[in-house]
N, C-alpha and C. Protein backbone atom coordinates (compact mmCIF):
# COMPACT_ATOMS: atom_id res chain seq x y z
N UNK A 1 0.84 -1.19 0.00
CA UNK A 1 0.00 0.00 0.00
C UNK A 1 0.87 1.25 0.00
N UNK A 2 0.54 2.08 -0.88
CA UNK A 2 1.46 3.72 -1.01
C UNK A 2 0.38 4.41 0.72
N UNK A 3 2.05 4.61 1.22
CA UNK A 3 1.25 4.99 2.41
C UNK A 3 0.58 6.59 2.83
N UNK A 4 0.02 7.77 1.29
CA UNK A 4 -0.20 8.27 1.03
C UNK A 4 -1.38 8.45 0.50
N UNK A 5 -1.67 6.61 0.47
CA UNK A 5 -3.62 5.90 -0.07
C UNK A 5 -3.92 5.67 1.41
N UNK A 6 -3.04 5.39 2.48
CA UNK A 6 -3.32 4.85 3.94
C UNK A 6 -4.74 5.63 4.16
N UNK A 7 -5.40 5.11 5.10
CA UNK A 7 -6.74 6.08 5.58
C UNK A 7 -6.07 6.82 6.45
N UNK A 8 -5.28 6.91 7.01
CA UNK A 8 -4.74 7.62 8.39
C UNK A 8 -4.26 8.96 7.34
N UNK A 9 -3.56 8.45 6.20
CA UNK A 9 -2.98 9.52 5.58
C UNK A 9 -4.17 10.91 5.09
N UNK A 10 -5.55 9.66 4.54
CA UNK A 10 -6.54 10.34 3.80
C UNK A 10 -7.04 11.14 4.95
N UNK A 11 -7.34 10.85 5.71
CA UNK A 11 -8.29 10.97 6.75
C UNK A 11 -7.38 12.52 7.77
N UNK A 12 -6.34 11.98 7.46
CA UNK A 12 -5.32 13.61 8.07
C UNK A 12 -5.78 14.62 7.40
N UNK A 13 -5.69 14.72 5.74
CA UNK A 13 -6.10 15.51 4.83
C UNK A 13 -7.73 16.33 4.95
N UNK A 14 -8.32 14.71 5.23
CA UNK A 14 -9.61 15.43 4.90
C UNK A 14 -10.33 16.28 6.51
N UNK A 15 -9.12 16.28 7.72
CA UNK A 15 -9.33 17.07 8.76
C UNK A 15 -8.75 18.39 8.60
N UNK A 16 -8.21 18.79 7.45
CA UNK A 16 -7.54 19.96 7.29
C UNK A 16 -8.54 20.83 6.29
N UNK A 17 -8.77 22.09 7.10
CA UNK A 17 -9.40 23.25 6.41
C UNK A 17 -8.82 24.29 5.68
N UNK A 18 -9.10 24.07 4.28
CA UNK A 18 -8.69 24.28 3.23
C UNK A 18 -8.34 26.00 2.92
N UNK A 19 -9.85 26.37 3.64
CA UNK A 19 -9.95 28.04 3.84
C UNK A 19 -9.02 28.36 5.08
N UNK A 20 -9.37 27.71 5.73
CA UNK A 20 -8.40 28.48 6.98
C UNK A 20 -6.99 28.37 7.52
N UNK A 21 -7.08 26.69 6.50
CA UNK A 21 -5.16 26.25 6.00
C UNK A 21 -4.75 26.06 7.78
N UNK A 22 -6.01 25.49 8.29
CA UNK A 22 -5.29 24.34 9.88
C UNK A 22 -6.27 23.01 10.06
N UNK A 23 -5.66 22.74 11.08
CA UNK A 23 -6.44 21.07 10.97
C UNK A 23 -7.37 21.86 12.03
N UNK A 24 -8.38 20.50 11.72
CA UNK A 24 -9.73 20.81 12.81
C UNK A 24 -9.56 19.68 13.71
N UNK A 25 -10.42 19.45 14.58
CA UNK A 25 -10.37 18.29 15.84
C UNK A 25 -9.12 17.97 15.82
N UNK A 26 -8.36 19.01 16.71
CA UNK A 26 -6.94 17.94 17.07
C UNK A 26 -6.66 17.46 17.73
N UNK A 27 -7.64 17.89 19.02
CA UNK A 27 -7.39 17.21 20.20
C UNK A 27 -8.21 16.36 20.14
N UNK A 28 -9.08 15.53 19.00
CA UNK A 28 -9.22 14.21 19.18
C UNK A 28 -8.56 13.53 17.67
N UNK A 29 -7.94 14.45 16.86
CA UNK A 29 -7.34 13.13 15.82
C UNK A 29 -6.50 12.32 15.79
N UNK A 30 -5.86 12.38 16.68
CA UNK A 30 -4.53 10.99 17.30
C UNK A 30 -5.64 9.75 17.64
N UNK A 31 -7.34 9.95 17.95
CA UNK A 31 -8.06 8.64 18.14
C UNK A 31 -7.99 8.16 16.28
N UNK A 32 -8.71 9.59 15.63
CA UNK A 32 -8.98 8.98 14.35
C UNK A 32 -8.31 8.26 13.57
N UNK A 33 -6.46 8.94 13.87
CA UNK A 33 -5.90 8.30 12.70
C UNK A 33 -5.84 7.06 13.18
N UNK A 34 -5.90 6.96 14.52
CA UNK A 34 -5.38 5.47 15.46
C UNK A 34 -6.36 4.66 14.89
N UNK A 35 -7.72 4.80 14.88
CA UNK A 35 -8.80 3.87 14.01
C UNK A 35 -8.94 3.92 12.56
N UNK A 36 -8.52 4.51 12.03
CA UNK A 36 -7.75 4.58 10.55
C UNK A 36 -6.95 3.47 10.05
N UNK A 37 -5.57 3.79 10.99
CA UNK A 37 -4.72 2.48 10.70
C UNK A 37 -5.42 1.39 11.43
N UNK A 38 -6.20 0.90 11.97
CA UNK A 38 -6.97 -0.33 12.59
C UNK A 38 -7.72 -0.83 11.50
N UNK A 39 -8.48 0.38 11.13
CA UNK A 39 -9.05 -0.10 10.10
C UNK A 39 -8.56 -0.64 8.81
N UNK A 40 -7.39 0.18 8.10
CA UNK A 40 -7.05 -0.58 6.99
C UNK A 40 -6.28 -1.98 7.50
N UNK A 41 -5.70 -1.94 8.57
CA UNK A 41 -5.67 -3.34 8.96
C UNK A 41 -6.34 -4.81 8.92
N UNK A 42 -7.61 -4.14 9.17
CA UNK A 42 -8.69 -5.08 9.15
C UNK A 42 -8.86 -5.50 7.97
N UNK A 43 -9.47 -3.85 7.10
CA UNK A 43 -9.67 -4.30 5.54
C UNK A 43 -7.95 -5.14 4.99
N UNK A 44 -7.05 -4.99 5.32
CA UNK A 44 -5.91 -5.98 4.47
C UNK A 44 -6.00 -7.35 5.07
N UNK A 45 -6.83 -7.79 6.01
CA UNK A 45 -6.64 -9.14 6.01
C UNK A 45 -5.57 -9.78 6.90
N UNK A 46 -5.30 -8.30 7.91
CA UNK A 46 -4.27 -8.53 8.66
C UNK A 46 -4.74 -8.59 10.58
N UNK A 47 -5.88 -7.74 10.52
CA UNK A 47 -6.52 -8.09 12.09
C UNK A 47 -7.64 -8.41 11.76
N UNK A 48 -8.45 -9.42 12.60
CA UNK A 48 -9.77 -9.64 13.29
C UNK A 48 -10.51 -9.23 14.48
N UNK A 49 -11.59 -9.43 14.19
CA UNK A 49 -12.32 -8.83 15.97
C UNK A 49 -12.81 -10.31 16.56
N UNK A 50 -12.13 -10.61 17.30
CA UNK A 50 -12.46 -12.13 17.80
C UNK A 50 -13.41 -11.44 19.41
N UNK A 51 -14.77 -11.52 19.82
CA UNK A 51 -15.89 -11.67 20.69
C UNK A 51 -15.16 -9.78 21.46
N UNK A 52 -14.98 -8.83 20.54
CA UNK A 52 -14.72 -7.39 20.56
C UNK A 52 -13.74 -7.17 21.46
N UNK A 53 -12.59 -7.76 20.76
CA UNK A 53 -11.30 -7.07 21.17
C UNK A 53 -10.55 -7.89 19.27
N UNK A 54 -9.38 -7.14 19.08
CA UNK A 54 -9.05 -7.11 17.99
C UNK A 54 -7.68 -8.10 18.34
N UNK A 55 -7.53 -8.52 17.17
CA UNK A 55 -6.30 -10.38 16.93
C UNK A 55 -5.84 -9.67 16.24
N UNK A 56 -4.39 -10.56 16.03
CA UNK A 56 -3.66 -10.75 14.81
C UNK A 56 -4.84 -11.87 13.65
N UNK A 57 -4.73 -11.35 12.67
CA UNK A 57 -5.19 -12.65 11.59
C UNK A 57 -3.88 -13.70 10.97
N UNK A 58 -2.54 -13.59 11.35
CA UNK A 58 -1.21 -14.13 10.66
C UNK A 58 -0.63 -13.26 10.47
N UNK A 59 0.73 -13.72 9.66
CA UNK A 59 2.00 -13.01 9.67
C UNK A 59 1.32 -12.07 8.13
N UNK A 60 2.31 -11.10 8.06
CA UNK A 60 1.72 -9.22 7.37
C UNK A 60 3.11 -9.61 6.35
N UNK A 61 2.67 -9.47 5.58
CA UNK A 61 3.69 -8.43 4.30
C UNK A 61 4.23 -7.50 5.15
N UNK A 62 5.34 -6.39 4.24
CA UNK A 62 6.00 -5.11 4.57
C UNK A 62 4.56 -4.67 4.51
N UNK A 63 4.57 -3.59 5.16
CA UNK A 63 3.75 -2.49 5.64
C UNK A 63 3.69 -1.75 5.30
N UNK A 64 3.09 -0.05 5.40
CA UNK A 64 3.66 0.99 6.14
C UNK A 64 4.20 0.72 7.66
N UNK A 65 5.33 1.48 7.71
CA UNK A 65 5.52 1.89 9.37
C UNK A 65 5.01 2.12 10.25
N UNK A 66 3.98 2.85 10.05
CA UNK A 66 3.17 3.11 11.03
C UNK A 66 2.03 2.25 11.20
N UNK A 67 1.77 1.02 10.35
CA UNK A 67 0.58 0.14 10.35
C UNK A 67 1.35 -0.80 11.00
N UNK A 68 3.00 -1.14 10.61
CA UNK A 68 3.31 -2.48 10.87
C UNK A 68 3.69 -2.39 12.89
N UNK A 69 3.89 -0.61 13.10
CA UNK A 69 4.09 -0.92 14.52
C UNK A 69 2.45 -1.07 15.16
N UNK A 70 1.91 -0.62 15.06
CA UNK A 70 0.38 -1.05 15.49
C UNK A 70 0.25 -2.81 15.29
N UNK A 71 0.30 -2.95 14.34
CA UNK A 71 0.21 -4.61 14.27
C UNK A 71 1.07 -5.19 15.48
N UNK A 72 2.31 -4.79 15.36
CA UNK A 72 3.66 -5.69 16.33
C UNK A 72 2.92 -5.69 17.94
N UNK A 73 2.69 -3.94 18.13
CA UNK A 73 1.76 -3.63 18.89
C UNK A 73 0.57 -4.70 19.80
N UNK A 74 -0.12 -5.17 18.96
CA UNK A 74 -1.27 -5.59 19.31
C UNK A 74 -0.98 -7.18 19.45
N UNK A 75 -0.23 -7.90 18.63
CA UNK A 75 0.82 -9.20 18.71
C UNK A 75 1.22 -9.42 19.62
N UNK A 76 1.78 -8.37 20.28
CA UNK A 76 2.96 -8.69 21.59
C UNK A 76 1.99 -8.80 22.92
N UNK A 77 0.71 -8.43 22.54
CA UNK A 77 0.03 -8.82 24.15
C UNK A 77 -1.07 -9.63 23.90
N UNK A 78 -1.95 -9.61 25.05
CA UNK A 78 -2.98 -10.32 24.94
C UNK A 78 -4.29 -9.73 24.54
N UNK A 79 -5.18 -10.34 23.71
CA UNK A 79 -6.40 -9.58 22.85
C UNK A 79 -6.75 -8.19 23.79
N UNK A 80 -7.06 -7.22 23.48
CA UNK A 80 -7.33 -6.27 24.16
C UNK A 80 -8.61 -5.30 23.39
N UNK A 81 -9.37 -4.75 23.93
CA UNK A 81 -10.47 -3.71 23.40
C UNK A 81 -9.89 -3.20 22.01
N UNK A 82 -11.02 -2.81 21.13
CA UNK A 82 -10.78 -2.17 19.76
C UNK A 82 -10.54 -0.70 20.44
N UNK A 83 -11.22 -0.26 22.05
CA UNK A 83 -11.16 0.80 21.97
C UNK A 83 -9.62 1.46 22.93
N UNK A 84 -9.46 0.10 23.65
CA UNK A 84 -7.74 0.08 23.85
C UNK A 84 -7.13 0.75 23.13
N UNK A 85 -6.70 0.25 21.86
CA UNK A 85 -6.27 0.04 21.09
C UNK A 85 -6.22 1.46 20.35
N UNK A 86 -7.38 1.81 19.93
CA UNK A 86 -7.35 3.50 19.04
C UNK A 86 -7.24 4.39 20.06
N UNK A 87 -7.18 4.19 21.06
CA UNK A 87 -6.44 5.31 22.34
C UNK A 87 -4.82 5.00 22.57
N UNK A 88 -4.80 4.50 22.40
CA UNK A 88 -3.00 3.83 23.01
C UNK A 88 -2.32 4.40 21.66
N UNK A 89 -1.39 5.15 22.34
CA UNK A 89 -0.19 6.19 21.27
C UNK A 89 -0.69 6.71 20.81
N UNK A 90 -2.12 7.26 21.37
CA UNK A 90 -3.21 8.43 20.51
C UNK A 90 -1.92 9.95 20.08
N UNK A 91 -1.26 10.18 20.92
CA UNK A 91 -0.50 11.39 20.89
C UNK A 91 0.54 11.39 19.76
N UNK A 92 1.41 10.16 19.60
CA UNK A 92 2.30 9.95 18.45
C UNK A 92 1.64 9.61 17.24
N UNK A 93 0.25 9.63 16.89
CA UNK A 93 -0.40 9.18 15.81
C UNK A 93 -0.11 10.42 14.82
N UNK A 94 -0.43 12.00 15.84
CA UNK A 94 -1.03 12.89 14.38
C UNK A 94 1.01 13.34 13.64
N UNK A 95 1.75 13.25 14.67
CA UNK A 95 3.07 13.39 13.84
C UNK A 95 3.89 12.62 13.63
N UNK A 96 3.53 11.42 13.65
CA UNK A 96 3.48 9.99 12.70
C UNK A 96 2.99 10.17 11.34
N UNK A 97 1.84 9.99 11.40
CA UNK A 97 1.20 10.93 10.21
C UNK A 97 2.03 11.85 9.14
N UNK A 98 1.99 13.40 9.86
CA UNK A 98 2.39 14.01 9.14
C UNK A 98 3.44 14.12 8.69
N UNK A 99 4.39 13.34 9.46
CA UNK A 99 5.72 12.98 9.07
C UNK A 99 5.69 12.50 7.85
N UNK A 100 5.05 11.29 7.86
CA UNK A 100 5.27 10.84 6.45
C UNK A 100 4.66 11.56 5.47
N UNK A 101 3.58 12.27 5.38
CA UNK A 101 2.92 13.20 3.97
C UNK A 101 3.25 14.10 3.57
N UNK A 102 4.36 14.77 5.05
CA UNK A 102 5.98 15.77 4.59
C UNK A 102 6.88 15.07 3.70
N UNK A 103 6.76 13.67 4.09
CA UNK A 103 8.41 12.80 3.62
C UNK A 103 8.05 12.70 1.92
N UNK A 104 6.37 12.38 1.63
CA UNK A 104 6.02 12.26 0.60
C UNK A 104 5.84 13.24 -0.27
N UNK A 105 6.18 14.70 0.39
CA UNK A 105 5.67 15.98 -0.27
C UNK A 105 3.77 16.36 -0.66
N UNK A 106 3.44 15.95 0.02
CA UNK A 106 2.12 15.92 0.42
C UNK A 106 1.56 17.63 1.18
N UNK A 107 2.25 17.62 1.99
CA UNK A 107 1.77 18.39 3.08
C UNK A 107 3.54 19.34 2.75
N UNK A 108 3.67 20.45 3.49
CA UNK A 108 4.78 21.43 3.88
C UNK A 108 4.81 21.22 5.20
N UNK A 109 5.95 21.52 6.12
CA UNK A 109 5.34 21.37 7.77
C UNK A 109 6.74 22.48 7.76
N UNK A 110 6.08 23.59 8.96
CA UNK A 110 7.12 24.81 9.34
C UNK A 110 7.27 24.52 10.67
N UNK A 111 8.48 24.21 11.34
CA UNK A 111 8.21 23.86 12.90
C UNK A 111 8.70 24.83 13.55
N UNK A 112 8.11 25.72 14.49
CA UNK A 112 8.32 26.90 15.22
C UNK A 112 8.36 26.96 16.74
N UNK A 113 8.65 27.32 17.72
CA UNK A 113 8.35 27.14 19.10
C UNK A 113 8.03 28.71 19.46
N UNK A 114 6.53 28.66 19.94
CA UNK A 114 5.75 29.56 20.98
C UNK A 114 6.83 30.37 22.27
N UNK A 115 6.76 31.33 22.39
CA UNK A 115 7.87 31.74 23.72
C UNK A 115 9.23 30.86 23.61
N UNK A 116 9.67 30.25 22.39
CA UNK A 116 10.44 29.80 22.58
C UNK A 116 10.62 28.34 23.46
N UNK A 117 9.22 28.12 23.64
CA UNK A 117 9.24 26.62 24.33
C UNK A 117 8.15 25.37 23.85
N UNK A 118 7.16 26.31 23.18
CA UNK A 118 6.33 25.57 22.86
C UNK A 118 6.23 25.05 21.44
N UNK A 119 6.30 23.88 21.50
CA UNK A 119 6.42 23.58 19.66
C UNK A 119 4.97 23.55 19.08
N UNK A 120 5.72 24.53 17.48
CA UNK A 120 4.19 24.63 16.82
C UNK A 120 4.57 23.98 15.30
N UNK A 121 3.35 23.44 14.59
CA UNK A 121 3.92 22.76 13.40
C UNK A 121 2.60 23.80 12.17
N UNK A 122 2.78 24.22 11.71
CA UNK A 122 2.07 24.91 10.52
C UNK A 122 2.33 24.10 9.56
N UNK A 123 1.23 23.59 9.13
CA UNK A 123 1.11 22.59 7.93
C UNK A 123 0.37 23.07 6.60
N UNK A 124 1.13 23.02 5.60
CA UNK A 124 0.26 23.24 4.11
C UNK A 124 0.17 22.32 3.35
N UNK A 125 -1.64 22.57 2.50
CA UNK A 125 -1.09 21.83 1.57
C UNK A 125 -0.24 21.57 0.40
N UNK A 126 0.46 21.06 -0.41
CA UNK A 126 1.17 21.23 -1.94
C UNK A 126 0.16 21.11 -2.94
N UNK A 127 -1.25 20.40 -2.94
CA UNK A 127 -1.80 20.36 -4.01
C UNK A 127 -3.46 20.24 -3.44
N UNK A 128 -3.93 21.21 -2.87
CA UNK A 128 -4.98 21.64 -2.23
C UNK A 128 -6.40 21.24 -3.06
N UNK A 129 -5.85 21.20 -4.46
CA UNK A 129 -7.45 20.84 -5.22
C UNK A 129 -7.69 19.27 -5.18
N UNK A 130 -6.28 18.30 -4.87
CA UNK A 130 -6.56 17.20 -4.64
C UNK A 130 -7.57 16.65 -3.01
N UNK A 131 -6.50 17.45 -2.22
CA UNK A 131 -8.07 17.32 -0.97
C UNK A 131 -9.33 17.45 -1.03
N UNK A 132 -9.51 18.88 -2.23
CA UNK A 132 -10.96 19.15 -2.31
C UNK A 132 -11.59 17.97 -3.10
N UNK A 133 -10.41 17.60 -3.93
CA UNK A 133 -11.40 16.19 -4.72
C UNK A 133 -11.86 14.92 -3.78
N UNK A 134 -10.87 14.69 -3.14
CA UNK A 134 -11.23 13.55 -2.09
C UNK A 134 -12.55 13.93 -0.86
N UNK A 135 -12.85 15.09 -0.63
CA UNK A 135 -13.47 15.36 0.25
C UNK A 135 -14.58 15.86 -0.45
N UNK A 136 -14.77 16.06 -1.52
CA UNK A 136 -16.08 15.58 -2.29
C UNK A 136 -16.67 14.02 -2.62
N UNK A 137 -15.68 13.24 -3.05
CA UNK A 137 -15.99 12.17 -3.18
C UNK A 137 -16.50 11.77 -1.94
N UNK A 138 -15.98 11.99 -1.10
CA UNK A 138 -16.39 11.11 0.13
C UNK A 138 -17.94 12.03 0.15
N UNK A 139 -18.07 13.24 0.26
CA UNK A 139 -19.38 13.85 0.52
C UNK A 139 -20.65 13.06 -0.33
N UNK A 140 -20.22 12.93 -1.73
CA UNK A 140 -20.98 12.32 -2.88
C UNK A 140 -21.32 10.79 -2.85
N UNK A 141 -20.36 9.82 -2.08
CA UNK A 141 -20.88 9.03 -1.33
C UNK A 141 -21.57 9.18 -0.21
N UNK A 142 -21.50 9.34 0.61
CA UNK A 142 -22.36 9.78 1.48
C UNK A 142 -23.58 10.29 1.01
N UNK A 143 -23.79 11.19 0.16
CA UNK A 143 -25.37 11.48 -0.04
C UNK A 143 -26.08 10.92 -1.24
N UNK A 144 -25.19 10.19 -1.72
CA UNK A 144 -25.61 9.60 -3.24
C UNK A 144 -26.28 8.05 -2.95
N UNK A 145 -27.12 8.45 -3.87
CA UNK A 145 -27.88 7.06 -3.77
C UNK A 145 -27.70 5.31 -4.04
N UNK A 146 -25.74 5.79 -4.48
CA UNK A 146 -25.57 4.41 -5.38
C UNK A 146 -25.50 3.01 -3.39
N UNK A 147 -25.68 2.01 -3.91
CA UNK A 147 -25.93 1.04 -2.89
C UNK A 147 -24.65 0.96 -2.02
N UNK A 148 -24.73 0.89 -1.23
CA UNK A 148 -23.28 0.78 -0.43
C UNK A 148 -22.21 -0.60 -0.56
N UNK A 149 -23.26 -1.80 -0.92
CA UNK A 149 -22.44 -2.92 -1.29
C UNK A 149 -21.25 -2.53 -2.56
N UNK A 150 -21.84 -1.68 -3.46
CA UNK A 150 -20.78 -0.94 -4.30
C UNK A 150 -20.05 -0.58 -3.90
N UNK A 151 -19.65 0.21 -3.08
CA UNK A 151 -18.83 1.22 -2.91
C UNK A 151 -17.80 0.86 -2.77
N UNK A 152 -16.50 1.00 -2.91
CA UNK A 152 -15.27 0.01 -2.21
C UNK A 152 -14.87 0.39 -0.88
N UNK A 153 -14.74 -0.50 -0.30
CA UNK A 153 -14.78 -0.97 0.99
C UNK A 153 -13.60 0.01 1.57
N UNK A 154 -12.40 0.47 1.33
CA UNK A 154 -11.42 1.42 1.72
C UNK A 154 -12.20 2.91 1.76
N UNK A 155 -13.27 2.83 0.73
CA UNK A 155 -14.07 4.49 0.39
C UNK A 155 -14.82 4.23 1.60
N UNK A 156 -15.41 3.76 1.72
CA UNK A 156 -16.39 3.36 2.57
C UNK A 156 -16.00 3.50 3.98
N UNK A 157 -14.99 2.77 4.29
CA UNK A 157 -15.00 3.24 5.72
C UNK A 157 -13.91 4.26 5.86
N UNK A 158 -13.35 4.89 4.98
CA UNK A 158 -13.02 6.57 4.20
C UNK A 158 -14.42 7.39 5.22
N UNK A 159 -15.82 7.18 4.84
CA UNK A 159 -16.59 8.20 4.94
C UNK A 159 -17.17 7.57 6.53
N UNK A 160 -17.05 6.82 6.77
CA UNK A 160 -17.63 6.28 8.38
C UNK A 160 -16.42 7.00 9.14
N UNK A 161 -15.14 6.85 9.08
CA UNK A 161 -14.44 7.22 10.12
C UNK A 161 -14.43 9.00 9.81
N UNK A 162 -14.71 9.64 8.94
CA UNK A 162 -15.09 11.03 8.96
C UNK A 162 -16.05 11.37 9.56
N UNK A 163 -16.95 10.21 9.30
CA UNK A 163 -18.69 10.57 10.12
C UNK A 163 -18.10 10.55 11.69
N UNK A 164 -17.44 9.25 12.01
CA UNK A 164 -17.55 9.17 13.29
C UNK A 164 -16.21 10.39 14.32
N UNK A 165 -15.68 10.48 13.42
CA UNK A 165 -15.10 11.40 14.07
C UNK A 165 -15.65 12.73 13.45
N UNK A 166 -16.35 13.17 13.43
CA UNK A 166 -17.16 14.34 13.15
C UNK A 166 -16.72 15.37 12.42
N UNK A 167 -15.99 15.32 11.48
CA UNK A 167 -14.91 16.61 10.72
C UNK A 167 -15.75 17.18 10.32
N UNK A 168 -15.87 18.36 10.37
CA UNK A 168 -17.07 19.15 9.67
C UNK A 168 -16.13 19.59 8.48
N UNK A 169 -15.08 19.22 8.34
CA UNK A 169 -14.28 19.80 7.00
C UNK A 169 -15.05 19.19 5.94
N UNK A 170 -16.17 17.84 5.96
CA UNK A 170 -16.15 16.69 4.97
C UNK A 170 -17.87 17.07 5.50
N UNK A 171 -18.71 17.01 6.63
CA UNK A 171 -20.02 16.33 7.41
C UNK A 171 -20.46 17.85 7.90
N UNK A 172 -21.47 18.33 7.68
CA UNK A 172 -22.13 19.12 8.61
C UNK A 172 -22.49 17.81 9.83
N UNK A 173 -22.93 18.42 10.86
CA UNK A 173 -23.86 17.78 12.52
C UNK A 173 -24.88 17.33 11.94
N UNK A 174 -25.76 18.46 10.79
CA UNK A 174 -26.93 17.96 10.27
C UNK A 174 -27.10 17.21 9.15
N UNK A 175 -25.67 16.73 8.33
CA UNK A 175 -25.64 15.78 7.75
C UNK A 175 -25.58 14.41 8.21
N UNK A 176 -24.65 14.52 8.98
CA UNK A 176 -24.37 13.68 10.13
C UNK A 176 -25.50 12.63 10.28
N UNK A 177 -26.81 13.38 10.83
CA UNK A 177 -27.76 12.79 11.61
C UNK A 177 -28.54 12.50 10.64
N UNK A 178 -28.60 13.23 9.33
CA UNK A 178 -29.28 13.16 8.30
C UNK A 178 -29.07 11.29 7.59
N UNK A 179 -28.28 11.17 7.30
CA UNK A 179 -27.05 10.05 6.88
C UNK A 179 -26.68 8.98 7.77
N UNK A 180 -27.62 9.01 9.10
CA UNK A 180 -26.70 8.31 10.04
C UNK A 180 -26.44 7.07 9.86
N UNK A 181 -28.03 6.12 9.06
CA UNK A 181 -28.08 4.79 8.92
C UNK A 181 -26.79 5.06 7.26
N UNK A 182 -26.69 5.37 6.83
CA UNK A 182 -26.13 5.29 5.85
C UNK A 182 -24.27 4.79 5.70
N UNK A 183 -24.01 6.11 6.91
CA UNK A 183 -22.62 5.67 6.98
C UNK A 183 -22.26 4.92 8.39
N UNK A 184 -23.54 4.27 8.82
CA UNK A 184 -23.06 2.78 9.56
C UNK A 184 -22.83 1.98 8.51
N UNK A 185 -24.04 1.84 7.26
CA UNK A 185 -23.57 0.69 6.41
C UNK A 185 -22.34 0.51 5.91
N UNK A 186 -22.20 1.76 5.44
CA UNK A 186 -20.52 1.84 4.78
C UNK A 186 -19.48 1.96 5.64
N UNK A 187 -19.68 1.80 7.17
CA UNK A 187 -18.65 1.43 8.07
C UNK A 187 -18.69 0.05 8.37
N UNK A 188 -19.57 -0.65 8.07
CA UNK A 188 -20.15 -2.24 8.05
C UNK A 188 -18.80 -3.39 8.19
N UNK A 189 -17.54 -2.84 7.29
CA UNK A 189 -16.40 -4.15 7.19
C UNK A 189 -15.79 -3.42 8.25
N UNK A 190 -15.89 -2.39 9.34
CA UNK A 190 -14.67 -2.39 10.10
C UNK A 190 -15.69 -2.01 11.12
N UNK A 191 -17.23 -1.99 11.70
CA UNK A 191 -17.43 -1.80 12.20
C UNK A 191 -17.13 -0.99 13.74
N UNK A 192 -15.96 -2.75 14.43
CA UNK A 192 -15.82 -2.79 15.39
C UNK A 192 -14.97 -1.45 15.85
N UNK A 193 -14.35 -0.65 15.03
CA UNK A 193 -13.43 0.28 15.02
C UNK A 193 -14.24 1.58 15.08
N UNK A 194 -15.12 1.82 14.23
CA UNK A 194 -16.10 2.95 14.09
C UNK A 194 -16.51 3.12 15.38
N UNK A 195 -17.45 2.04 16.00
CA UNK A 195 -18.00 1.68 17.44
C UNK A 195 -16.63 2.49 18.24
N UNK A 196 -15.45 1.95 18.73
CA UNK A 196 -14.83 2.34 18.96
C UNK A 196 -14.40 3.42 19.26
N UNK A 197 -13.93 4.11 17.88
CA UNK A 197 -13.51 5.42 17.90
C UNK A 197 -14.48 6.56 18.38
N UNK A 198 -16.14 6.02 18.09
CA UNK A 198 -17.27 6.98 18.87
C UNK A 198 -17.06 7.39 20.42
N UNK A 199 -16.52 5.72 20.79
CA UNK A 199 -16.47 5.72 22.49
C UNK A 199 -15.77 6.37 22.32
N UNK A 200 -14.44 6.29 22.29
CA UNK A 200 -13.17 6.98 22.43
C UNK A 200 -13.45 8.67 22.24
N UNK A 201 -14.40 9.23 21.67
CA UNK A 201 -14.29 10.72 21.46
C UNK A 201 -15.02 10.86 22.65
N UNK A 202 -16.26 9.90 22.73
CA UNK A 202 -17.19 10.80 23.65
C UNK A 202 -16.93 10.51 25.25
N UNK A 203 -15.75 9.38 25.39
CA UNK A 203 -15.12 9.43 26.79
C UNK A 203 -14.20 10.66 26.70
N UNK A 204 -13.24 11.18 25.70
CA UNK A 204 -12.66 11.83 25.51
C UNK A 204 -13.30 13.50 26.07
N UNK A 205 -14.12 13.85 25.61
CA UNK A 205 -15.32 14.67 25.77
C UNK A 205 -15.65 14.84 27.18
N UNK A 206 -16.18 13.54 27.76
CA UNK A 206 -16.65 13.90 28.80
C UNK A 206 -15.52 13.88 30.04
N UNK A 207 -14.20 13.21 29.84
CA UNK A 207 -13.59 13.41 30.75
C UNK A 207 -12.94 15.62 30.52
N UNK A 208 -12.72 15.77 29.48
CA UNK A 208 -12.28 17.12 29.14
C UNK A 208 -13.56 18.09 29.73
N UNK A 209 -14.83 17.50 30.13
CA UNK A 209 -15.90 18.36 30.41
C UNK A 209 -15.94 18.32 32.11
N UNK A 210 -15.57 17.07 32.79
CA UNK A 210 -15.54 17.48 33.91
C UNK A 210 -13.89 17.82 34.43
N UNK A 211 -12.74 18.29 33.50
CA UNK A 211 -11.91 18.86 34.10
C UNK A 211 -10.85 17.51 33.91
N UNK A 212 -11.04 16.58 33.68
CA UNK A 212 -10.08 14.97 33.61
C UNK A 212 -9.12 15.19 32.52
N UNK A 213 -9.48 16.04 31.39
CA UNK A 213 -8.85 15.73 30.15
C UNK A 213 -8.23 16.61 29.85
């Protein structure tokens, strides 16, 4: 896989606002990309959800890097929650990420420090009409009538893990709810991850609401 097709990769992109040239939800996209790479995992035939906690399925081809340490990851212990799992190294996910879509020339990244202590990363895009294409497609699935068994299964849960992590870069709230049965279906092959990553925001949420987070 060009790890530039990765969902973690797509899914970085399609959290970045095009007009305002910054990412949106950041303080929860280290869950998304984390259920991103879970997910194309799943879809390659490389994890299972054995009674909702996530397996190895066998030994993996080369990888990406960042898929094959998640795999080694999840190998080295004993079955654990899907939602374990898209929380754990939530923090090294989003510059994991962008590391590589810098390495690929994807993205620009300017790294600056605040007062001199605080690190800041300003990210651009290099080819901005390609996001807008992907983040239509995904919209046009989502509201289009073609059957979801069509759709390919990488697109597909492309537009569930946008739904479920709520990017309004891609989803109005009132599309959202509009669509809801829709992009469960097309989250259907990775389910257990979608499920997941919901918990994961809205524990996320509520611990940040009473002061925990």
């Amino acid at each position: 896989m060009d790890r530039t097709d990765s969902l973690a990769g797509q899914l970085f992109l399609l959290a970045y606002d095009t007009k305002k040239q910054r990412l949106v939800s950041r303080s929860e996209l280290g869950y998304a990309l984390r259920a991103a790479a879970l997910a194309d995992l799943v879809l390659g035939g490389y994890l299972v959800d054995e009674r909702g906690k996530a397996a190895p399925a066998g030994p993996a081809p080369a990888l990406d890097p960042v898929l094959e340490e998640i795999l080694a990851e999840i190998g080295g212990t004993s079955p654990r929650s899907w939602k374990r799992w898209v929380g754990r190294h939530r923090h090294t996910m989003v510059p994991a990420v962008r590391e590589q879509l810098a390495a690929d020339r994807v993205i620009r990244v300017e790294s600056s420090r605040v007062l001199g202590l605080f690190p800041v990363h300003r990210v651009t895009l290099r080819h901005p009409h390609e996001v807008r294409r992907v983040s239509e497609e995904v919209r046009r699935v989502v509201r289009g009538g073609q059957p979801t068994f069509r759709v390919e299964a990488r697109l597909g849960a492309l537009c569930a893990l946008a739904g479920a992590a709520e990017l309004r870069t891609v989803l109005s709230r009132a599309e959202r709810r509009q669509y809801k049965t829709r992009l469960a279906e097309l989250g259907r092959p990775v389910e257990p991850v979608i499920t997941a990553l919901r918990k994961a925001i809205q524990a996320q949420r509520a611990a940040a609401a009473s002061g925990g987070g």
